[in-house]
Protein backbone atom coordinates (compact mmCIF):
# COMPACT_ATOMS: atom_id res chain seq x y z
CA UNK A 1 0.00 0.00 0.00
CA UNK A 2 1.60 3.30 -0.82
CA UNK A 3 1.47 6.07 1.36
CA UNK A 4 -0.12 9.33 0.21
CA UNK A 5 2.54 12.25 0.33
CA UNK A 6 2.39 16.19 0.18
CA UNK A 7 5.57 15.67 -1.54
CA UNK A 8 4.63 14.07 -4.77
CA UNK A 9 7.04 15.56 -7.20
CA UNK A 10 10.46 15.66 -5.99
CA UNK A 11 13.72 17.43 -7.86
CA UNK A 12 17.15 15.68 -6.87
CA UNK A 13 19.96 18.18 -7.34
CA UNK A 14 23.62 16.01 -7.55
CA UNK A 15 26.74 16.64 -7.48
CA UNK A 16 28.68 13.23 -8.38
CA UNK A 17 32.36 14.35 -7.43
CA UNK A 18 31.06 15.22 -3.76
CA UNK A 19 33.15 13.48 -1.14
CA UNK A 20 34.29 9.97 -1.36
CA UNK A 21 32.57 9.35 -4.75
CA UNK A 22 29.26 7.43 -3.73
CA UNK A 23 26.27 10.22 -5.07
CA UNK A 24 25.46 8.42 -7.76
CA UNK A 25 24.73 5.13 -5.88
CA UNK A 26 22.71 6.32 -3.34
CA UNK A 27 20.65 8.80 -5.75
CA UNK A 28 19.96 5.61 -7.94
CA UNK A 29 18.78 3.72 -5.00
CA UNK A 30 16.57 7.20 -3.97
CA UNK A 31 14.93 7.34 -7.20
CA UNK A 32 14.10 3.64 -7.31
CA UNK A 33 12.45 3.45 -3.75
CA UNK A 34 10.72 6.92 -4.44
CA UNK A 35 9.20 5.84 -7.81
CA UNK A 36 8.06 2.39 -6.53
CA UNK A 37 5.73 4.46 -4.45
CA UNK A 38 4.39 6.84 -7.02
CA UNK A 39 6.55 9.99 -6.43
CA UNK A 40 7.38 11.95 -9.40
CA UNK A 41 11.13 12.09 -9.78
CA UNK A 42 13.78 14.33 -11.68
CA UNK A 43 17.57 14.07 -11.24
CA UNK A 44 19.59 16.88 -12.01
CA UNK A 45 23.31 15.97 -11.65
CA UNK A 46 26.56 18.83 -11.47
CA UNK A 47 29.31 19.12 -13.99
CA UNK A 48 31.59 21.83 -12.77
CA UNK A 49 31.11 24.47 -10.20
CA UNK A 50 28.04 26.89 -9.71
CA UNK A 51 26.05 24.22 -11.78
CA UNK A 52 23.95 23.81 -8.51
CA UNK A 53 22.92 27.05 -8.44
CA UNK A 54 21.89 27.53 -12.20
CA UNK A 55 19.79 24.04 -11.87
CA UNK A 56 18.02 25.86 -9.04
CA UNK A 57 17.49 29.00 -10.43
CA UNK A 58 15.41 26.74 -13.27
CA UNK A 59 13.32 24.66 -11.30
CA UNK A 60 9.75 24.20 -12.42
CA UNK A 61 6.69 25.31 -10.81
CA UNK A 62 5.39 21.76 -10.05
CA UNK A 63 8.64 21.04 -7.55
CA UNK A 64 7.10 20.40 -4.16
CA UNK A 65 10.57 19.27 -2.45
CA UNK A 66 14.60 19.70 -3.81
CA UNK A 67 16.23 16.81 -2.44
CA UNK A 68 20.39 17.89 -2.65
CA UNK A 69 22.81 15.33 -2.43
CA UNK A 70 26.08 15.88 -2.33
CA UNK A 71 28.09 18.26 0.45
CA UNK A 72 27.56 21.31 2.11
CA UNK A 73 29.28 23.60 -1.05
CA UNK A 74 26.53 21.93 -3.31
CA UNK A 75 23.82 22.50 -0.79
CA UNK A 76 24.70 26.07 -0.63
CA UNK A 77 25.18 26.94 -4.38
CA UNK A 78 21.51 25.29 -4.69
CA UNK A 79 20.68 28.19 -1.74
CA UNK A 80 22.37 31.05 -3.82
CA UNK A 81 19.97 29.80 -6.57
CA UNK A 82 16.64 29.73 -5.23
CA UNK A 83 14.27 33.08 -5.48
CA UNK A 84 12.55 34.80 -2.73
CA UNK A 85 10.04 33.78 -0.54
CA UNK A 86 11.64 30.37 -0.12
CA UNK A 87 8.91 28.23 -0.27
CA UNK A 88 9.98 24.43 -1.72
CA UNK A 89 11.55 22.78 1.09
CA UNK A 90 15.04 21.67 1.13
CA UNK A 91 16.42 18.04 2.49
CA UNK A 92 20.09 17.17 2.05
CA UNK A 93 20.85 13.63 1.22
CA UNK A 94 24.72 13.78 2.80
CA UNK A 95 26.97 12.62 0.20
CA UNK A 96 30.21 15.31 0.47
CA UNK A 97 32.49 15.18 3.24
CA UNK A 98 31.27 16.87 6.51
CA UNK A 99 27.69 16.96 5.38
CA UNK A 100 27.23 19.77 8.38
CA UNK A 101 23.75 20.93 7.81
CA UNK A 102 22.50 16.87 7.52
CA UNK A 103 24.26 16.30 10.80
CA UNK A 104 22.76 19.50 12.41
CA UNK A 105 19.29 18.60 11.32
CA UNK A 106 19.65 14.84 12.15
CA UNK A 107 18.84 13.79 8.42
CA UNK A 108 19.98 9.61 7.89
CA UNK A 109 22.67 9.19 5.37
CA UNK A 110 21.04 6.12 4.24
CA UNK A 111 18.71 6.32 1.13
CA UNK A 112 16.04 4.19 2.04
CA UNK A 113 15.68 6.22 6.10
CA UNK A 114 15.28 9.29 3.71
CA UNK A 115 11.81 8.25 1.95
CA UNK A 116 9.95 8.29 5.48
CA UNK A 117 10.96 11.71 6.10
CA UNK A 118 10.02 12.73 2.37
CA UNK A 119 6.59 11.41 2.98
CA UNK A 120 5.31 12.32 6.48
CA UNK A 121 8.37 14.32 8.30
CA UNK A 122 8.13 17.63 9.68
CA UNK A 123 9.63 21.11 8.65
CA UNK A 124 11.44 23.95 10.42
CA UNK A 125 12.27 27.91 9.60
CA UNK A 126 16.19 27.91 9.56
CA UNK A 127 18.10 31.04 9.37
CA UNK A 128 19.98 32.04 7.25
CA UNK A 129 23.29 34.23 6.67
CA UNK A 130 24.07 36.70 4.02
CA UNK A 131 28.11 37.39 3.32
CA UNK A 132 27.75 40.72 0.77
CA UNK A 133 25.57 38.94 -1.88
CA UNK A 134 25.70 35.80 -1.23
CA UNK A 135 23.94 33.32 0.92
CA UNK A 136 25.03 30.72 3.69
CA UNK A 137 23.72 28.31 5.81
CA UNK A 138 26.35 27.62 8.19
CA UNK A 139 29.39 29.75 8.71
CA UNK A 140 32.00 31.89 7.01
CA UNK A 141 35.00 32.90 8.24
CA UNK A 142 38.57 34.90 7.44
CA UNK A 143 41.75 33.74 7.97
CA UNK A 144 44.11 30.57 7.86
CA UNK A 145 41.17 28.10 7.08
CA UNK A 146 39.70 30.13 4.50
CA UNK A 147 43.16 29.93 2.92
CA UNK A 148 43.42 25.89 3.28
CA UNK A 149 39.55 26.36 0.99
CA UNK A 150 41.78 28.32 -1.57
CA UNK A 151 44.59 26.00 -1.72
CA UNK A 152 41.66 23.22 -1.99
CA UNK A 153 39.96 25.08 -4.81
CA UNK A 154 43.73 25.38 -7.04
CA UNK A 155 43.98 21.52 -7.06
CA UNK A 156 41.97 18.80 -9.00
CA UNK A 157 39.36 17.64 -7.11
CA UNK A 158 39.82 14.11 -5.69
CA UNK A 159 37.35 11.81 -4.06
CA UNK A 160 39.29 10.80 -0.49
CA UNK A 161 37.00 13.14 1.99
CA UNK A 162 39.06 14.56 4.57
CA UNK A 163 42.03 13.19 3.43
CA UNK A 164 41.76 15.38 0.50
CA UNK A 165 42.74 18.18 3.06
CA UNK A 166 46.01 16.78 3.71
CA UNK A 167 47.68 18.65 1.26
CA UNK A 168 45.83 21.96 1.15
CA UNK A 169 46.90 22.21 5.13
CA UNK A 170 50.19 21.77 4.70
CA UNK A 171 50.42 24.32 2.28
CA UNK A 172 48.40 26.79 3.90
CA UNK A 173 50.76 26.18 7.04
CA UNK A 174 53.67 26.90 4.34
CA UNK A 175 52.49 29.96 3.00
CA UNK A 176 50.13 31.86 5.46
CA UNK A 177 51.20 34.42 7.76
CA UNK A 178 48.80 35.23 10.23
CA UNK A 179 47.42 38.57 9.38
CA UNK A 180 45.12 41.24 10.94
CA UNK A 181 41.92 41.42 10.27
CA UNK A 182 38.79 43.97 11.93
CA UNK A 183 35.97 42.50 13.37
CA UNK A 184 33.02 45.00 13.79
CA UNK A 185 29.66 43.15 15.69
CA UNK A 186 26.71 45.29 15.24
CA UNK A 187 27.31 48.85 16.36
CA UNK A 188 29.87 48.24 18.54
CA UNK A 189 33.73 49.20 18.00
CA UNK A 190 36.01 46.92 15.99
CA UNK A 191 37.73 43.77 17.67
CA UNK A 192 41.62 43.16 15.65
CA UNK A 193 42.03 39.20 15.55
CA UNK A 194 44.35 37.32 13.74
CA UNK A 195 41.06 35.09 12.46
CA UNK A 196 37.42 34.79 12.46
CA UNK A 197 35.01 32.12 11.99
CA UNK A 198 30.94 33.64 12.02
CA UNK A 199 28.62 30.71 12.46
CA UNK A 200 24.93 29.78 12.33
CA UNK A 201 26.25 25.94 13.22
CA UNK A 202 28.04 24.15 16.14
CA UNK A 203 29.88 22.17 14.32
CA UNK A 204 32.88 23.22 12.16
CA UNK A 205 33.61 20.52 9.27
CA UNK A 206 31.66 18.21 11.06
CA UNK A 207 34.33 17.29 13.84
CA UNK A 208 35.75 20.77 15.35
CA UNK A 209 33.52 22.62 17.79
CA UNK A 210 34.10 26.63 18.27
CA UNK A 211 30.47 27.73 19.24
CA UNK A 212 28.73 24.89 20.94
CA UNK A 213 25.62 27.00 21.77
CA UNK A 214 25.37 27.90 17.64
CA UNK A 215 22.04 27.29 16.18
CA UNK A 216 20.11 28.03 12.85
CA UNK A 217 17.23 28.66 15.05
CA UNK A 218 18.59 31.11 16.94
CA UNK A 219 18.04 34.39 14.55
CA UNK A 220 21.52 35.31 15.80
CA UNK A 221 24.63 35.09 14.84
CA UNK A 222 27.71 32.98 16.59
CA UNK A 223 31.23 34.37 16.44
CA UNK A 224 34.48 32.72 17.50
CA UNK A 225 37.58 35.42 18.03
CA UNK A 226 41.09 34.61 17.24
CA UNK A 227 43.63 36.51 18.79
CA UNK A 228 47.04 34.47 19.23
CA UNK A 229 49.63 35.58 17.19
CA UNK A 230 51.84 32.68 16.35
CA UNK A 231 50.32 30.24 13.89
CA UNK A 232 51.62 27.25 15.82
CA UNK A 233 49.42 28.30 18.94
CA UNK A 234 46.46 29.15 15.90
CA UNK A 235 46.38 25.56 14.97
CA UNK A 236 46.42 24.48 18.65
CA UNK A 237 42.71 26.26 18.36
CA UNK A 238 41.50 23.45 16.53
CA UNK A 239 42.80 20.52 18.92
CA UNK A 240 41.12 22.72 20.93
CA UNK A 241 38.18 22.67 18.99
CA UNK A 242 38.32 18.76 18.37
CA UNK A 243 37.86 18.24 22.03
CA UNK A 244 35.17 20.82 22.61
CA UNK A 245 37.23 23.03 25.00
CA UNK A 246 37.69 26.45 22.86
CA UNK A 247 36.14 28.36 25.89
CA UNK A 248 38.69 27.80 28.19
CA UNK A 249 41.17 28.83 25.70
CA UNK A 250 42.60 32.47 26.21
CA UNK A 251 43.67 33.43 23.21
CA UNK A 252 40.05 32.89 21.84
CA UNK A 253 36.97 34.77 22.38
CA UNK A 254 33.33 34.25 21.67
CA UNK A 255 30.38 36.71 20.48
CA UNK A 256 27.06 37.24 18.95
CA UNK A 257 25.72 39.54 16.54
CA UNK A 258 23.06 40.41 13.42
CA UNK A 259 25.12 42.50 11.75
CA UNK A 260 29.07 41.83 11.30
CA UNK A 261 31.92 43.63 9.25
CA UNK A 262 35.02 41.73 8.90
CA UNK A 263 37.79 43.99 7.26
CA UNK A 264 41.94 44.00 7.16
CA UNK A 265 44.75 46.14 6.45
CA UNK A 266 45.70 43.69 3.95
CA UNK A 267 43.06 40.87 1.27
CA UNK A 268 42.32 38.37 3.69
CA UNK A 269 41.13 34.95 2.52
CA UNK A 270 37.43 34.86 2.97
CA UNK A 271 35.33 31.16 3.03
CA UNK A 272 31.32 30.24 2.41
CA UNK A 273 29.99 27.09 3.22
CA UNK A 274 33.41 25.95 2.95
CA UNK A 275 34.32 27.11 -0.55
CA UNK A 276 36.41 30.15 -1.13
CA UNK A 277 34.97 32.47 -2.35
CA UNK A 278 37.66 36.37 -2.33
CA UNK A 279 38.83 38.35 0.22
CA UNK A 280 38.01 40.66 2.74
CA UNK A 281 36.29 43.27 2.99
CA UNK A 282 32.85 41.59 3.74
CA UNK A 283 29.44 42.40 5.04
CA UNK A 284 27.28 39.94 7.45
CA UNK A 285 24.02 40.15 8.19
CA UNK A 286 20.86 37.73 9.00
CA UNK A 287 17.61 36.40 7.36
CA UNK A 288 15.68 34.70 10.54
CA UNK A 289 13.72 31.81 9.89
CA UNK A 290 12.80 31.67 6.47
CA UNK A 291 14.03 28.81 4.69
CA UNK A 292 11.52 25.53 4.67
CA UNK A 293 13.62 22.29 5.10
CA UNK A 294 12.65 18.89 6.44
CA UNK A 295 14.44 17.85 9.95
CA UNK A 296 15.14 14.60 11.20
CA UNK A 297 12.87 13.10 13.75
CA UNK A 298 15.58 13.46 16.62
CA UNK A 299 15.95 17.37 15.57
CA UNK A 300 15.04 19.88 18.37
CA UNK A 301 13.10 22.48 17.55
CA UNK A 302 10.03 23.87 16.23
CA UNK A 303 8.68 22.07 13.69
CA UNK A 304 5.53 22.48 11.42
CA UNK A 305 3.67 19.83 9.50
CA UNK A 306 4.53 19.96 5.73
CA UNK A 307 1.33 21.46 4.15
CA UNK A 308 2.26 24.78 6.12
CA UNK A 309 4.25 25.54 2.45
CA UNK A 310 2.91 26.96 -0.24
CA UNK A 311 3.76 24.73 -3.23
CA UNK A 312 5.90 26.72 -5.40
């Protein structure tokens, strides 16, 4: 017996090169379970950068749901291509390497715990973050790890997840030296840090914590400070952040805001979503609860039954 959906017509956006390689497989096995119970499906698969985003800036008017699988760069250029009011939901079918924003909504990596959810799960408002014109879902920041993005962006892309990072690190560590940069929160005076990470998430490439009270529920916006001097002791801020103890560090300071301007004396490496995407200056502000997306059934928060959304 099939079970009726609001959902009916779902759009999966895909990028194949996302993390260790396995999109493909698991979108096949999506499509399959979702068509043996009368769903309308459409796969949309990525062939180079900022395909996402095009994909969703085309998306017909009988979408009820975008399912995006792949990781959280492919989920956000699928954000920078979606027109205001948001209202098709969003679910992320984790696929890339940190998959952040499935984690933080509690969304099953497994195809076949997806289609539940599809059918009868619930919704939720989540923020979202604006750096200058475009769009983010869970943090950007300026400094040393926006660089290790840049190095990441200059090579071929290789399917080995984290281990990918091995050698963008190392050359970040070779060629980086730490640099001012202004931090302005609202209308308050500027902060100088040697780094900055602005976050609507917890979790920091899905294993380092810097704001553990972070939420995309919030309608605020986290900040993590970072003041040491020495990039040695700078790395130590993500050991730090490994074993969830960045508030007892000294040489790192915490914040919240709406509004933030990030500046420097010198172009500062600036990340989105974990893709580079310039230098500073930028602008950040906040859009509170206004983007639709499905949540896990072990999420917190408050959720509303799908038929709250317009169809698109």
């Amino acid at each position: 017996m099939v079970t009726p959906s609001h959902f009916r017509n779902v759009l999966i956006i895909g990028n194949p090169v996302a993390g260790t390689g396995k999109t493909i497989s698991k979108i096949s096995i999506l499509e399959e379970l979702l068509l043996s119970r009368n769903h309308c499906v459409e796969v949309l698969l990525t062939e180079r950068p900022g395909d996402a985003t095009n994909l969703a800036r085309n998306i017909d008017a009988s979408c009820d749901l975008i399912v995006v699988a792949g990781g959280d760069g492919t989920v956000n250029e699928v954000l920078n291509g979606l027109e205001e009011p948001f209202s098709i939901p969003l679910i992320h079918l984790g696929t890339g390497t940190a998959n952040q924003l499935a984690n933080h909504l509690k969304i099953p990596r497994n195809p076949a715990n997806l289609v539940p959810l599809i059918e009868n799960g619930a919704t939720q408002l989540i923020d979202i973050g604006i750096a200058g014109q475009r769009r983010f879902l869970l943090q950007t920041s300026a400094g040393f790890d926006a660089l290790v993005t840049k190095v990441l962006a200059e090579q071929p892309k290789i399917g080995l997840g984290y281990l990918a990072y091995t050698i963008p690190i190392l050359r970040a560590v070779c060629r980086h030296r730490l640099a001012d940069v202004d931090v302005q929160i609202d209308e308050g005076s500027a902060t100088r840090s040697r780094g900055v990470i602005i976050t609507k998430v917890s979790h920091y490439g899905g294993i380092f914590v810097f704001c553990k009270n972070a939420s995309m529920q919030t309608g605020i916006l986290d900040v993590c400070l970072f003041h040491e001097r020495k990039l040695w002791v700078h790395l130590c801020s993500f050991i730090a952040a490994l074993l969830r103890l960045t508030p007892y560090v000294p040489w790192i300071s915490h914040a919240r805001g709406t509004r933030i301007r990030v500046d420097a004396p010198s172009p500062t490496p600036v990340q989105i979503d974990g893709t580079y995407v310039g230098t500073t200056p930028i602008e950040v502000r906040l859009m509170p609860q206004c983007l639709p997306v499905i949540v896990g059934n072990s999420f917190r928060g408050t959720a509303e039954r799908p038929d709250h959304y317009n169809r698109c």
